[in-house]
Protein backbone atom coordinates (compact mmCIF):
# COMPACT_ATOMS: atom_id res chain seq x y z
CA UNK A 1 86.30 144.23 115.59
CA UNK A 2 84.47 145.40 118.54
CA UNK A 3 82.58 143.57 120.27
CA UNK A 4 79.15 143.45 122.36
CA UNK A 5 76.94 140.95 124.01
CA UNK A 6 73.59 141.47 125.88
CA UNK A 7 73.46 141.15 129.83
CA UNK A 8 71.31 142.29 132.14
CA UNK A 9 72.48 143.76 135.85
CA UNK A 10 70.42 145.00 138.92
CA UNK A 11 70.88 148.59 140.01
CA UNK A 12 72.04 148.84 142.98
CA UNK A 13 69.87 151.58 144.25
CA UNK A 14 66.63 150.33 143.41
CA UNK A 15 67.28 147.03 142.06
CA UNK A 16 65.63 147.00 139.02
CA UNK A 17 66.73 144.73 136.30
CA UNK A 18 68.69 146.75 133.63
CA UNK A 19 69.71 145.36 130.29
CA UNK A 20 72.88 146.22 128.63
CA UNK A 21 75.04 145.81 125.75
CA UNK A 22 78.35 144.35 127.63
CA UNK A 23 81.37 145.07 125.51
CA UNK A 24 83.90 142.52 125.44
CA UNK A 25 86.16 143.72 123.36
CA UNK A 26 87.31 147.20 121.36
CA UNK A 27 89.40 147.92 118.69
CA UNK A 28 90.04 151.27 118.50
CA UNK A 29 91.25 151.49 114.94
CA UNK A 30 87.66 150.70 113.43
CA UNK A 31 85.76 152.25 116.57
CA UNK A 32 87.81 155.33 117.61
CA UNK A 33 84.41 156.81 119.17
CA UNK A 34 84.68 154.02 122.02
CA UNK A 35 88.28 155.07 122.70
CA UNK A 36 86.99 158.82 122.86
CA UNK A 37 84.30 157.52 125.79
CA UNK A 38 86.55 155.46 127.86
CA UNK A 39 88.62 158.35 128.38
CA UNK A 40 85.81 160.63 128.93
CA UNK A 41 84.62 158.05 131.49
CA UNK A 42 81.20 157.60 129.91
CA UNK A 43 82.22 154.30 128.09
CA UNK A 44 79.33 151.27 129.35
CA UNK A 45 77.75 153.94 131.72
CA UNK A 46 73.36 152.86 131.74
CA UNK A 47 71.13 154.76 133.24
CA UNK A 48 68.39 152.84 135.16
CA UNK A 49 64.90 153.14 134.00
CA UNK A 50 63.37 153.20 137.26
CA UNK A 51 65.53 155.61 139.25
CA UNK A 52 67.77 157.57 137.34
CA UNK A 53 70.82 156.01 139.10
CA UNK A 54 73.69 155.54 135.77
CA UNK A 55 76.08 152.37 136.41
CA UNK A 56 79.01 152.30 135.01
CA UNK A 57 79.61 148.59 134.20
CA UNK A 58 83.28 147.04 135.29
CA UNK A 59 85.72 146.42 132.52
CA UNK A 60 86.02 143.04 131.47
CA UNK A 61 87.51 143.44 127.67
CA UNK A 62 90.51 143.39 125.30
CA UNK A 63 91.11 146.69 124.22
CA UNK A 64 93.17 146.82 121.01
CA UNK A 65 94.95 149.90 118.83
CA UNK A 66 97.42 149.03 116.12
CA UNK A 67 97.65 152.45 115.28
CA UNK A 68 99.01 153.84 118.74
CA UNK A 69 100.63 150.00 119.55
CA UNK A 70 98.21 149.08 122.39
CA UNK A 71 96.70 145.62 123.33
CA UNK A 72 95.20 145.74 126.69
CA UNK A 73 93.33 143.29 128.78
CA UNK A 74 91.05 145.44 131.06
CA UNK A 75 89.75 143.66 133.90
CA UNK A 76 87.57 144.48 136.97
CA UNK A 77 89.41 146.33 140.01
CA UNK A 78 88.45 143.35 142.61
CA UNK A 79 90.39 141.35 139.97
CA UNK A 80 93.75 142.95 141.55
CA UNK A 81 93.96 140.25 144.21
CA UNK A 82 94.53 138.20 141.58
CA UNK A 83 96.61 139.85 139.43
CA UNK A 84 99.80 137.31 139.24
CA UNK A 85 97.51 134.77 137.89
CA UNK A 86 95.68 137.75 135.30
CA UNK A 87 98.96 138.61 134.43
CA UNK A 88 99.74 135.08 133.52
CA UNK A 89 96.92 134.77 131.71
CA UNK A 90 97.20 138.23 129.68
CA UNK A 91 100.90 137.39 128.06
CA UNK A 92 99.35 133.74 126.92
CA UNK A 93 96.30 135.47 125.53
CA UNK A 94 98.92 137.43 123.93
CA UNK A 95 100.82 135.04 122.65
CA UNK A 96 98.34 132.89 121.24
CA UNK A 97 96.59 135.41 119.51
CA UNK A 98 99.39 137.88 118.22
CA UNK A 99 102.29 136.20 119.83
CA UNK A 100 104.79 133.06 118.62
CA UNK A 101 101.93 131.26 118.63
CA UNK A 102 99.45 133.17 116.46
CA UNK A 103 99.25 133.00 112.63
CA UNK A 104 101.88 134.69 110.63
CA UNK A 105 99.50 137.78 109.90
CA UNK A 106 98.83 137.88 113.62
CA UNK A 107 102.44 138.20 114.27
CA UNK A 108 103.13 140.73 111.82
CA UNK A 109 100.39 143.00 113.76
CA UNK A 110 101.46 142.15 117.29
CA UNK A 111 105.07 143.44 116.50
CA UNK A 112 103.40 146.61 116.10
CA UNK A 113 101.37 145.99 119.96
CA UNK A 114 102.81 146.54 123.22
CA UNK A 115 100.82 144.04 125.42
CA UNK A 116 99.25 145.39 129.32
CA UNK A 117 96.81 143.90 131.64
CA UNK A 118 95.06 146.52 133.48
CA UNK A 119 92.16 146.68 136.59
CA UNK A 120 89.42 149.02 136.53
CA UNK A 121 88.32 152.03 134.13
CA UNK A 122 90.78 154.44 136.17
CA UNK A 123 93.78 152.36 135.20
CA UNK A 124 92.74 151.58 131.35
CA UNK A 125 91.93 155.95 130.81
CA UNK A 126 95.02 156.47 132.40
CA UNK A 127 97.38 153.88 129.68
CA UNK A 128 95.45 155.86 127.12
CA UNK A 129 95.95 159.01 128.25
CA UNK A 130 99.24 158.75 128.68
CA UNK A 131 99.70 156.95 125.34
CA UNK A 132 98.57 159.47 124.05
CA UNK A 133 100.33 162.51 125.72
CA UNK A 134 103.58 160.02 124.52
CA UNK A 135 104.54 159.46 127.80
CA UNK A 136 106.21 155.63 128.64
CA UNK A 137 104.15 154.05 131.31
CA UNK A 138 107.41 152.58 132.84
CA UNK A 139 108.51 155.63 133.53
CA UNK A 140 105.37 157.19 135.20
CA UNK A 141 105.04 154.36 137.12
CA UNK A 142 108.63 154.85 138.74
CA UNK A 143 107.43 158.69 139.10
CA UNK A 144 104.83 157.63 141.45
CA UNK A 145 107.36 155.45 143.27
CA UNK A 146 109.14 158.94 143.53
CA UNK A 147 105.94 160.87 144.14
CA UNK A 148 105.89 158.27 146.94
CA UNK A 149 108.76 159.29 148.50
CA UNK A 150 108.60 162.66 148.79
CA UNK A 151 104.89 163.31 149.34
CA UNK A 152 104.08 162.72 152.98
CA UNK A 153 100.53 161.96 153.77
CA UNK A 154 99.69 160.06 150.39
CA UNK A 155 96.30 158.00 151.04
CA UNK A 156 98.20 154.80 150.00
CA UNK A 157 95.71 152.18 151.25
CA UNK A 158 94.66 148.76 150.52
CA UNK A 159 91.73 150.07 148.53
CA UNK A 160 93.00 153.49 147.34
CA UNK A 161 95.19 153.95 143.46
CA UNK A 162 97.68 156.90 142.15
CA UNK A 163 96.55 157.68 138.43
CA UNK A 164 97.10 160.04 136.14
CA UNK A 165 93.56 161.68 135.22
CA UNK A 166 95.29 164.59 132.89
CA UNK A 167 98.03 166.41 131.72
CA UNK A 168 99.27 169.35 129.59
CA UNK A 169 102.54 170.34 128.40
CA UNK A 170 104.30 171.73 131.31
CA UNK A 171 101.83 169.59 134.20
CA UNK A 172 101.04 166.14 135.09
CA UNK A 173 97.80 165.82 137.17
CA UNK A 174 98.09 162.93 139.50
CA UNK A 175 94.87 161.93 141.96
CA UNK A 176 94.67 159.06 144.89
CA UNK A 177 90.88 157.32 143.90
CA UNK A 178 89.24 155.22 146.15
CA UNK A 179 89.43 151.99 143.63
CA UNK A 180 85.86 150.98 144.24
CA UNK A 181 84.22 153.99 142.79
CA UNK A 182 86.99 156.67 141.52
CA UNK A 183 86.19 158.96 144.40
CA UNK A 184 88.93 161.38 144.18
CA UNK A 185 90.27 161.64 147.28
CA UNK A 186 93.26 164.46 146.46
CA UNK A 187 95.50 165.89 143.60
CA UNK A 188 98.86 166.54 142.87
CA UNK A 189 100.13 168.37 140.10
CA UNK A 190 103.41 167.13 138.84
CA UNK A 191 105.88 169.00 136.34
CA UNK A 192 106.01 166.97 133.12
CA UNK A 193 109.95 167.90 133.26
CA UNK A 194 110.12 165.37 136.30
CA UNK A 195 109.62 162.31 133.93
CA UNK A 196 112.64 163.31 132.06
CA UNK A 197 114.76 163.55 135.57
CA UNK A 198 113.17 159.97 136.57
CA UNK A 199 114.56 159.03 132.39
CA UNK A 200 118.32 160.43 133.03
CA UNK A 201 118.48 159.02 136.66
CA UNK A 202 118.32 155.58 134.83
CA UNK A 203 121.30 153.74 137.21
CA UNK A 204 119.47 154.56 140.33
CA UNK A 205 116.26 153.23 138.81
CA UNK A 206 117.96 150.94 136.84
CA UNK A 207 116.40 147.48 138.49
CA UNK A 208 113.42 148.43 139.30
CA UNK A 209 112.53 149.61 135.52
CA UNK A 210 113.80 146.36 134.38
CA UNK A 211 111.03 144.93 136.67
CA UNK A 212 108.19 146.79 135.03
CA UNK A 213 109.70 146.44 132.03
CA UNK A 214 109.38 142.56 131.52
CA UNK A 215 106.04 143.07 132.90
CA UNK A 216 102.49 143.33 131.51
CA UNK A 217 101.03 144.52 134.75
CA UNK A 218 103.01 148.08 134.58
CA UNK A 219 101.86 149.73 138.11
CA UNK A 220 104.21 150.73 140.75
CA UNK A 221 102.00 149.00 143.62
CA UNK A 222 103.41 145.63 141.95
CA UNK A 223 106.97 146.41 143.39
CA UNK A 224 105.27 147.37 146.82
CA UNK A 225 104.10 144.07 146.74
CA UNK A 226 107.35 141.48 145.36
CA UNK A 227 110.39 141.93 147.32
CA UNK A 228 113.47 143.29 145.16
């Protein structure tokens, strides 16, 4: 089920203390509204009372959809520092609740789930959007690696992302966001075909997609970060 608990938060503009419904965790199947608002990016969004300033609240949730084979811990995006420990974390969650080491039942669903860890709202929209455009995260990952490559100028900073914000049958729209507050600070637009020349190119990608794949952190800044 989905899950909320109350909390309360200042706003930063004013400072005036806002109560909330926190949601820790969403299942998708039951709730398929709350899957429609995080990709909409209004999903924990509360508007203050005093101001008018809205505050979007940092994921910190399990996000779950047996019917598209999704089980994603969302985190916050400061939690990236820390996100060989997170990851850690993630595939026991994982395992103990849907894993070897879950009930039967459990098992029988979590053949069905494909487990991720991700950090920040930008990341989580972006493994449902391209769930649902049917596109493997693996390989759109090693497409920005290629992206990368042949883009000069990318804003690839310390405190910057690639994600993909949208897409339609013959386009990919890719946008560098400043990780803090999804300030967009450029686009790209991508031909879909290029996922399929990243898919038949597999020997020359061959070691690096085994990397992701093993992984539950699937993000190409991961293999900027571990040596090969």
């Amino acid at each position: 089920m989905s899950l909320f608990e109350p909390a309360e938060v200042s706003c930063p503009v004013c400072g005036e203390l806002m109560s909330f419904d926190l949601c820790t965790s969403v299942n998708a199947d039951r709730r398929p509204d709350l899957r429609l608002e995080i990709l909409a990016a209004t999903f924990q969004r509360v508007p203050c009372a005093a101001c008018g300033t809205t505050v979007q609240l940092p994921p910190a949730l399990t996000y779950m959809d047996v019917g598209r084979g999704q089980w994603i811990l969302a985190k916050p995006a400061p939690d990236y520092a820390n996100w060989e420990s997170l990851e850690a974390i993630a595939r026991d969650t994982f395992s103990l609740s849907y894993g070897p080491a879950a009930s039967r039942p459990a098992r029988e669903i979590g053949r069905r789930l494909t487990p991720r860890i991700t950090f920040g709202w930008a990341a989580l929209r972006e493994k449902l959007l391209a769930c649902e455009e049917g596109i493997d995260d693996v390989t759109l990952e090693l497409l920005k690696l290629a992206v990368l490559r042949s883009v000069s100028g990318a804003p690839l900073h310390d405190d910057s992302e690639l994600r993909l914000i949208d897409a339609t049958n013959a386009t990919l729209v890719l946008a560098w966001l400043v990780s803090a507050t999804e300030q967009q600070l450029s686009t790209l637009d991508v031909p879909r075909g290029a996922l399929d020349g990243i898919a038949a190119e597999d020997d020359a990608w061959a070691t690096l997609r085994v990397r992701l794949t093993d992984a539950l952190f699937v993000d190409f800044s991961r293999l900027l970060l571990q040596p090969v």
